[in-house]
Structure formats: structure tokens, C-alpha cells
PDB file of N, CA and C in Angstrom:
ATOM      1  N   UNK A   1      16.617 -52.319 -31.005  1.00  0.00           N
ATOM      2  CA  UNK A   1      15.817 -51.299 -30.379  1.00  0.00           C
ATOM      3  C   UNK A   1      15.063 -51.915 -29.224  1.00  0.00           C
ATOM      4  N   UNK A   2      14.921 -51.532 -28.313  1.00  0.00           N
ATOM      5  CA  UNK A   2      14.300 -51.686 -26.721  1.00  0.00           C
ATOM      6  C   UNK A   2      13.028 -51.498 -26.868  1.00  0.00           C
ATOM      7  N   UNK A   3      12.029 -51.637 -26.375  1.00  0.00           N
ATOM      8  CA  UNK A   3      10.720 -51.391 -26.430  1.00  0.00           C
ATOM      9  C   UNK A   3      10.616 -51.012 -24.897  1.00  0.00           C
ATOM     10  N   UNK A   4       9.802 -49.648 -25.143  1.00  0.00           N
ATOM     11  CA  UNK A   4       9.722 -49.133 -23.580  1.00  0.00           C
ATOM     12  C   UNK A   4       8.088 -48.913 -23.425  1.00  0.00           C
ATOM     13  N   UNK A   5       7.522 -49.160 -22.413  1.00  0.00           N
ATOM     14  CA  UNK A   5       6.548 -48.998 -21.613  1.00  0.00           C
ATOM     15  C   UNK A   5       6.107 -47.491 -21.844  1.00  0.00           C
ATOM     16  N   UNK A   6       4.479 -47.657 -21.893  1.00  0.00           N
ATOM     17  CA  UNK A   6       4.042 -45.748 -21.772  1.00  0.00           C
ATOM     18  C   UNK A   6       4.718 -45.175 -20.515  1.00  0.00           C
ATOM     19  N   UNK A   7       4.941 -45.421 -19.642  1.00  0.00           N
ATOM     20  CA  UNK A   7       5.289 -45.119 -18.288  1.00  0.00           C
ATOM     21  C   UNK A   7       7.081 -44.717 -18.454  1.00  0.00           C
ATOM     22  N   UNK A   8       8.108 -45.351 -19.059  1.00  0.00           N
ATOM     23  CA  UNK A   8       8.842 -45.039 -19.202  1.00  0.00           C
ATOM     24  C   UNK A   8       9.146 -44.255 -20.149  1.00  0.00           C
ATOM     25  N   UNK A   9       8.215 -44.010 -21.183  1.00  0.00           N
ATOM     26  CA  UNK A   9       8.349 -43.163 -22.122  1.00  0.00           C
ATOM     27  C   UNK A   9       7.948 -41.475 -21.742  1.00  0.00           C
ATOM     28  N   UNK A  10       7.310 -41.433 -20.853  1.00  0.00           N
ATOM     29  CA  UNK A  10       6.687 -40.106 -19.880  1.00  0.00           C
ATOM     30  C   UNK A  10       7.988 -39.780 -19.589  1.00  0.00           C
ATOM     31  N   UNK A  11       8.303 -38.752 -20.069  1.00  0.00           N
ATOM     32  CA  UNK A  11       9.766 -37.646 -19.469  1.00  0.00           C
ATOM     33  C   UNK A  11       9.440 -36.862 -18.773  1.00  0.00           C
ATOM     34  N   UNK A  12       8.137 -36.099 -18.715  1.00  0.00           N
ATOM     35  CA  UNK A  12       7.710 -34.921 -18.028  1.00  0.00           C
ATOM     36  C   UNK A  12       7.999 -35.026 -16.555  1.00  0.00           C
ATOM     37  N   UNK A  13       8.208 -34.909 -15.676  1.00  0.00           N
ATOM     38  CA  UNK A  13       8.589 -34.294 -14.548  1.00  0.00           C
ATOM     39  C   UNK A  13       6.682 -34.423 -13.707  1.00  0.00           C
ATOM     40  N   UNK A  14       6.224 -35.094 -11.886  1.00  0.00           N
ATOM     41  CA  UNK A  14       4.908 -35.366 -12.667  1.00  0.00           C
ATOM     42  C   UNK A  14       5.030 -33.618 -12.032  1.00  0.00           C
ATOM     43  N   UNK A  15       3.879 -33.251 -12.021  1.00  0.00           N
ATOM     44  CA  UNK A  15       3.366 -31.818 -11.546  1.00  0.00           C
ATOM     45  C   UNK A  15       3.472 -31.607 -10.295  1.00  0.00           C
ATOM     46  N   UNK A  16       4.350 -30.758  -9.731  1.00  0.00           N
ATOM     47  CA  UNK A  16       4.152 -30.757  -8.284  1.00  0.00           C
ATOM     48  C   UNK A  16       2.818 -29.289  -7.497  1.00  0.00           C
ATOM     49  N   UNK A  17       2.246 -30.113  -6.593  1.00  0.00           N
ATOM     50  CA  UNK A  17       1.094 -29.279  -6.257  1.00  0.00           C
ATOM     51  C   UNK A  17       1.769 -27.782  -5.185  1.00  0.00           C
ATOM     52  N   UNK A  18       0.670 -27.426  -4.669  1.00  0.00           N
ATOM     53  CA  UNK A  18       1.156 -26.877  -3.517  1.00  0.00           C
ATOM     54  C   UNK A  18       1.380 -27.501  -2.579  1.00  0.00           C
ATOM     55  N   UNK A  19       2.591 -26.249  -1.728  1.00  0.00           N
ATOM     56  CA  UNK A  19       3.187 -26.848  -0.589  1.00  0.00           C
ATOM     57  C   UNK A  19       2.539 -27.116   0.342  1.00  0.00           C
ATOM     58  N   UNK A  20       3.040 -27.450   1.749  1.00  0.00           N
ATOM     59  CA  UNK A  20       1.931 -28.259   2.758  1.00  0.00           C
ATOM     60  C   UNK A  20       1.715 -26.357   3.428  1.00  0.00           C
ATOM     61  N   UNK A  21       0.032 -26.489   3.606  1.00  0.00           N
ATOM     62  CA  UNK A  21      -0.918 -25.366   4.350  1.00  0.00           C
ATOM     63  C   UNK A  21      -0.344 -25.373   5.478  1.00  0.00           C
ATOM     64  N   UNK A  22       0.294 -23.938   5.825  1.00  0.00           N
ATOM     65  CA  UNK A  22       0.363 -23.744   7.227  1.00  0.00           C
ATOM     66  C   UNK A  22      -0.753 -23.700   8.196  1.00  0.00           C
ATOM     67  N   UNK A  23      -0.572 -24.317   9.224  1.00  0.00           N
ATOM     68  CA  UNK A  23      -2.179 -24.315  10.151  1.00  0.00           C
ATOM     69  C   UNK A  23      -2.896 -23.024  10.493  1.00  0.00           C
ATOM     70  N   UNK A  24      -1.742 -21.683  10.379  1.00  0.00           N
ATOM     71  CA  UNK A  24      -2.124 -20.587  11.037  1.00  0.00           C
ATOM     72  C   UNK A  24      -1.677 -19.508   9.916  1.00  0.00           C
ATOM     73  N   UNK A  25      -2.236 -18.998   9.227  1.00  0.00           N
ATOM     74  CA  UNK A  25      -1.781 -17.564   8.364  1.00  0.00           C
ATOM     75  C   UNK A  25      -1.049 -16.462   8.916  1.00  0.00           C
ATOM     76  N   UNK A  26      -0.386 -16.083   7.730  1.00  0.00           N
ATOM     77  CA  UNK A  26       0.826 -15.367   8.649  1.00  0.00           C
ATOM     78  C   UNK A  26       0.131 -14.346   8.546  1.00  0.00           C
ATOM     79  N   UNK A  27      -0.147 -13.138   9.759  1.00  0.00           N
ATOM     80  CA  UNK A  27      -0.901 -12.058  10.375  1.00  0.00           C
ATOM     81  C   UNK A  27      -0.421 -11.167   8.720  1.00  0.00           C
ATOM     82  N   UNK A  28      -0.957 -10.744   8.539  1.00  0.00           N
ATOM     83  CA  UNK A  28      -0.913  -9.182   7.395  1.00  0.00           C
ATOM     84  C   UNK A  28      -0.751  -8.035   8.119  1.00  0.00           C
ATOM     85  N   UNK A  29       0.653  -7.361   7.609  1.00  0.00           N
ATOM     86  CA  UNK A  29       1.169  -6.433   8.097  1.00  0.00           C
ATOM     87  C   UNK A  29      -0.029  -5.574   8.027  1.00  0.00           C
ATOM     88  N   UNK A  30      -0.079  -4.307   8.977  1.00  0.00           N
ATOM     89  CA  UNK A  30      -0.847  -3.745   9.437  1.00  0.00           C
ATOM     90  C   UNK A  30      -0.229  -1.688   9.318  1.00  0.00           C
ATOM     91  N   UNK A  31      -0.874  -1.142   9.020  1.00  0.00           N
ATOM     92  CA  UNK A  31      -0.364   0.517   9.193  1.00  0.00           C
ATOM     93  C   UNK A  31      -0.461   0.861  10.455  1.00  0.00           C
ATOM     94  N   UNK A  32       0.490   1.545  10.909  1.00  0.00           N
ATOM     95  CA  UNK A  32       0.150   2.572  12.315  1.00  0.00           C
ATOM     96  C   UNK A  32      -0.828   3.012  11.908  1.00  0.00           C
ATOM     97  N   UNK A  33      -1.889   3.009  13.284  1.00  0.00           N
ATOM     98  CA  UNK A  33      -2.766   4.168  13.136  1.00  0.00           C
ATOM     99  C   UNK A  33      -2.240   5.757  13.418  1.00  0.00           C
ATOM    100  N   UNK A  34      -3.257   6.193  12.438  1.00  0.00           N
ATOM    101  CA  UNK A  34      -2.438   7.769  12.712  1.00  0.00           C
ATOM    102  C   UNK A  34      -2.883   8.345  13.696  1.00  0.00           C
ATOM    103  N   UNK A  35      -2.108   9.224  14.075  1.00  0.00           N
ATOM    104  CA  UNK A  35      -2.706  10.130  15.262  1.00  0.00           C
ATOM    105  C   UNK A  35      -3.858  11.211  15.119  1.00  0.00           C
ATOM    106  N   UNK A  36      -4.742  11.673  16.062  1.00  0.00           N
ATOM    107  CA  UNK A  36      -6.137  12.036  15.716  1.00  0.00           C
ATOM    108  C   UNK A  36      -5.270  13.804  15.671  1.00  0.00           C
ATOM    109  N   UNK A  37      -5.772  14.269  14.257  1.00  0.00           N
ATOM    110  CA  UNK A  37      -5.476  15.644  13.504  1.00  0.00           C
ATOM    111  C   UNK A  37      -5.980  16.558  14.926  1.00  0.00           C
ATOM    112  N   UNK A  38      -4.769  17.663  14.550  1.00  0.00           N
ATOM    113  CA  UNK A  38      -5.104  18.910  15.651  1.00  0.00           C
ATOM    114  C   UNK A  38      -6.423  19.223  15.185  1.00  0.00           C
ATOM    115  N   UNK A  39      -7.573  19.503  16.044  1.00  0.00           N
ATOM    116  CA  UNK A  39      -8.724  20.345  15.357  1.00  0.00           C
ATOM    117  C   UNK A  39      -8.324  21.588  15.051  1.00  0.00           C
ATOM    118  N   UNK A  40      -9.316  21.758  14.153  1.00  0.00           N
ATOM    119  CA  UNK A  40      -9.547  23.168  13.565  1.00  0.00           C
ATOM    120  C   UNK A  40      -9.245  24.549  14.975  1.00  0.00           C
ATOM    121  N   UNK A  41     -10.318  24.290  14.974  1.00  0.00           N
ATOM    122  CA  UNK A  41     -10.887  24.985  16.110  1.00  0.00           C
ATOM    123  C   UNK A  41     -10.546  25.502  17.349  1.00  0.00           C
ATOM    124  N   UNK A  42      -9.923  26.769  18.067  1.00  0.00           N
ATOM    125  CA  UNK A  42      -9.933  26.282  19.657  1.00  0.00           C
ATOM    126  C   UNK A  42     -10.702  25.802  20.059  1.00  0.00           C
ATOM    127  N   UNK A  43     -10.007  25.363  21.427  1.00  0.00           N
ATOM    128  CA  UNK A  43     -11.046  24.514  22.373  1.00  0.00           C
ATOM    129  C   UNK A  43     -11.803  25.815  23.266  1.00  0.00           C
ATOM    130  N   UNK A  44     -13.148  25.526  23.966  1.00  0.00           N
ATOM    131  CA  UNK A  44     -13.848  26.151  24.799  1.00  0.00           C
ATOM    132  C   UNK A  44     -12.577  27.151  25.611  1.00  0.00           C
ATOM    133  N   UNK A  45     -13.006  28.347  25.704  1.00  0.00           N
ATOM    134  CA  UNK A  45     -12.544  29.540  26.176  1.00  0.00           C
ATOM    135  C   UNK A  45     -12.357  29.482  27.624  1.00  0.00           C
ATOM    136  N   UNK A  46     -11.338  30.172  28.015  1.00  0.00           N
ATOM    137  CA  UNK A  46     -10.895  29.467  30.067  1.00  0.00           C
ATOM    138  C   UNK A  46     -12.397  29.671  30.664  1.00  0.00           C
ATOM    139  N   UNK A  47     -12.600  29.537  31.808  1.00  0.00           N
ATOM    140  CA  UNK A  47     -13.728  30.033  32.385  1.00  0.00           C
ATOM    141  C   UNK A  47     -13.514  31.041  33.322  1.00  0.00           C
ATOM    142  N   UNK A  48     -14.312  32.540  33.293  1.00  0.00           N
ATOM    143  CA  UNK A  48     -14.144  33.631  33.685  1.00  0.00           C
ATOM    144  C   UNK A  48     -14.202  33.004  35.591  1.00  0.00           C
ATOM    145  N   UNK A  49     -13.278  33.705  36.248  1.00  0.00           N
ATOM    146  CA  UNK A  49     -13.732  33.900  37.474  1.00  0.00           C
ATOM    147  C   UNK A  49     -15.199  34.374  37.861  1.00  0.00           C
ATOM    148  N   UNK A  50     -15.878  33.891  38.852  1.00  0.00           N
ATOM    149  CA  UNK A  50     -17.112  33.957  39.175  1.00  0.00           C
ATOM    150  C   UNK A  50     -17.401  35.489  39.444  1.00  0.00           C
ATOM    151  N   UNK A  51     -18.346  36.068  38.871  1.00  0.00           N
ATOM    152  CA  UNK A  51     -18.800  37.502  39.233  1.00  0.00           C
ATOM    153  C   UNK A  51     -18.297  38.551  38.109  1.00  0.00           C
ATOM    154  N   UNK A  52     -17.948  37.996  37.177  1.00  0.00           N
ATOM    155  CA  UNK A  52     -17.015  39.153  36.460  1.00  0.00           C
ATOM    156  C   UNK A  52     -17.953  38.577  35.072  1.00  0.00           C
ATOM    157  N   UNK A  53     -17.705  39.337  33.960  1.00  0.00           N
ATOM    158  CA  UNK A  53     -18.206  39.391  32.892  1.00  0.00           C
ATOM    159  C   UNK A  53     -17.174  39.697  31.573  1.00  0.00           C
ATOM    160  N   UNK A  54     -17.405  39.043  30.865  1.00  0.00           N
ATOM    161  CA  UNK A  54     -16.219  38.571  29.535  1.00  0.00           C
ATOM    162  C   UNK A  54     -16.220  40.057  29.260  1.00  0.00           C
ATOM    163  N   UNK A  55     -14.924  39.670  28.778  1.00  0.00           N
ATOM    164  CA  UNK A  55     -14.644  41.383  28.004  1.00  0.00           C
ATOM    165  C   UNK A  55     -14.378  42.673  28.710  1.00  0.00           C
ATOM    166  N   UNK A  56     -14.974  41.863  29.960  1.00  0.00           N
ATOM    167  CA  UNK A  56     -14.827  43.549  31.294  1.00  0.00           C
ATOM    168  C   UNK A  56     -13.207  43.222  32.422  1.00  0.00           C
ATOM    169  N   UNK A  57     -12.614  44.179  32.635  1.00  0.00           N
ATOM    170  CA  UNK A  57     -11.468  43.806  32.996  1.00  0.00           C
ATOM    171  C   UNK A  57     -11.809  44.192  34.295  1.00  0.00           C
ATOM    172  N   UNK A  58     -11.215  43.985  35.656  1.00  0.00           N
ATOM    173  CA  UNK A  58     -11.504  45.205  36.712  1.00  0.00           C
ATOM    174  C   UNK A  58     -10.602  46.320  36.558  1.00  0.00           C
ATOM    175  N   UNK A  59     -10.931  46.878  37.775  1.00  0.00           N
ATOM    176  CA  UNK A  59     -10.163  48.219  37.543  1.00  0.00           C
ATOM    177  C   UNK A  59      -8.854  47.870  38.019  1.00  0.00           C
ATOM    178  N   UNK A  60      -7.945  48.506  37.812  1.00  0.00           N
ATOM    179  CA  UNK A  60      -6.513  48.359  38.422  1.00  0.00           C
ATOM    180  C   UNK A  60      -6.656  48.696  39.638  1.00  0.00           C
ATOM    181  N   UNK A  61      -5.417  48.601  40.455  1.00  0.00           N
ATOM    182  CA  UNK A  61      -5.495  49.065  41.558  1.00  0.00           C
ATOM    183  C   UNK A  61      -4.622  50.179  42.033  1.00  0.00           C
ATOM    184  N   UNK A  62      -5.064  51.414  42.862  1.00  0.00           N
ATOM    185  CA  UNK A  62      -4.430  52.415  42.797  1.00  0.00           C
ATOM    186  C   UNK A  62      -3.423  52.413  43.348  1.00  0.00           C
ATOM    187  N   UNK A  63      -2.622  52.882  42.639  1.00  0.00           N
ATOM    188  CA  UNK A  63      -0.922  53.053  43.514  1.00  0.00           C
ATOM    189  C   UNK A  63      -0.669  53.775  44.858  1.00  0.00           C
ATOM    190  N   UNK A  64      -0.010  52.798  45.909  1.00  0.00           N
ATOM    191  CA  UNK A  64       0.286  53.458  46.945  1.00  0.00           C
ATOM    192  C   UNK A  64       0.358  55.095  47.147  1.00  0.00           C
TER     193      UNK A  64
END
């Protein structure tokens, strides 16, 4: 019988650590931003021609 050393008697494999740190992290995927929602709401009403008053139509004009 051989007489072996603590060192040769260690079978285990030794522990391997982590791998080597990349210098720069890889960016984290990111979501599209979404697009800004139709409002609710209409927007502000056309603006009346000057002199006239909402809701009032003029008169037509008379036929030749």
C-alpha cells in the first residue's frame, strides 16, 4: 500500500470562483416608450372670424 499525502488524497475539484468582471455592464434592455394617449377631450374650438358671434351664422346671400 502507497501512502499518499493530504493533498493527494483531496479529489474534489478546487472551487472555481467567478468569471473575470467585465469593465462595463451590459446596458439593460429598455421598453419603447409609449406614445402620449389621444386625449379625452377636443382640442379648443376653431376661432370664429372676427365680428361674428358663435352660434350665429350670416345670412345667405340672395340669389341673382
Amino acid at each position: 500500500m502507497t501512502l499518499m499525502t493530504a493533498d493527494a488524497m483531496n479529489t474534489e475539484p478546487e472551487p472555481k470562483g467567478p468569471g473575470p468582471v467585465p469593465s462595463e455592464p451590459e446596458p439593460l434592455p429598455r421598453d419603447p416608450v409609449p406614445a402620449e394617449p389621444e386625449p379625452d377631450e377636443p382640442g379648443p374650438a376653431p376661432q370664429e372670424p372676427p365680428g361674428t358671434k358663435p352660434d350665429v351664422h350670416p345670412a345667405p346671400e340672395p340669389p341673382d
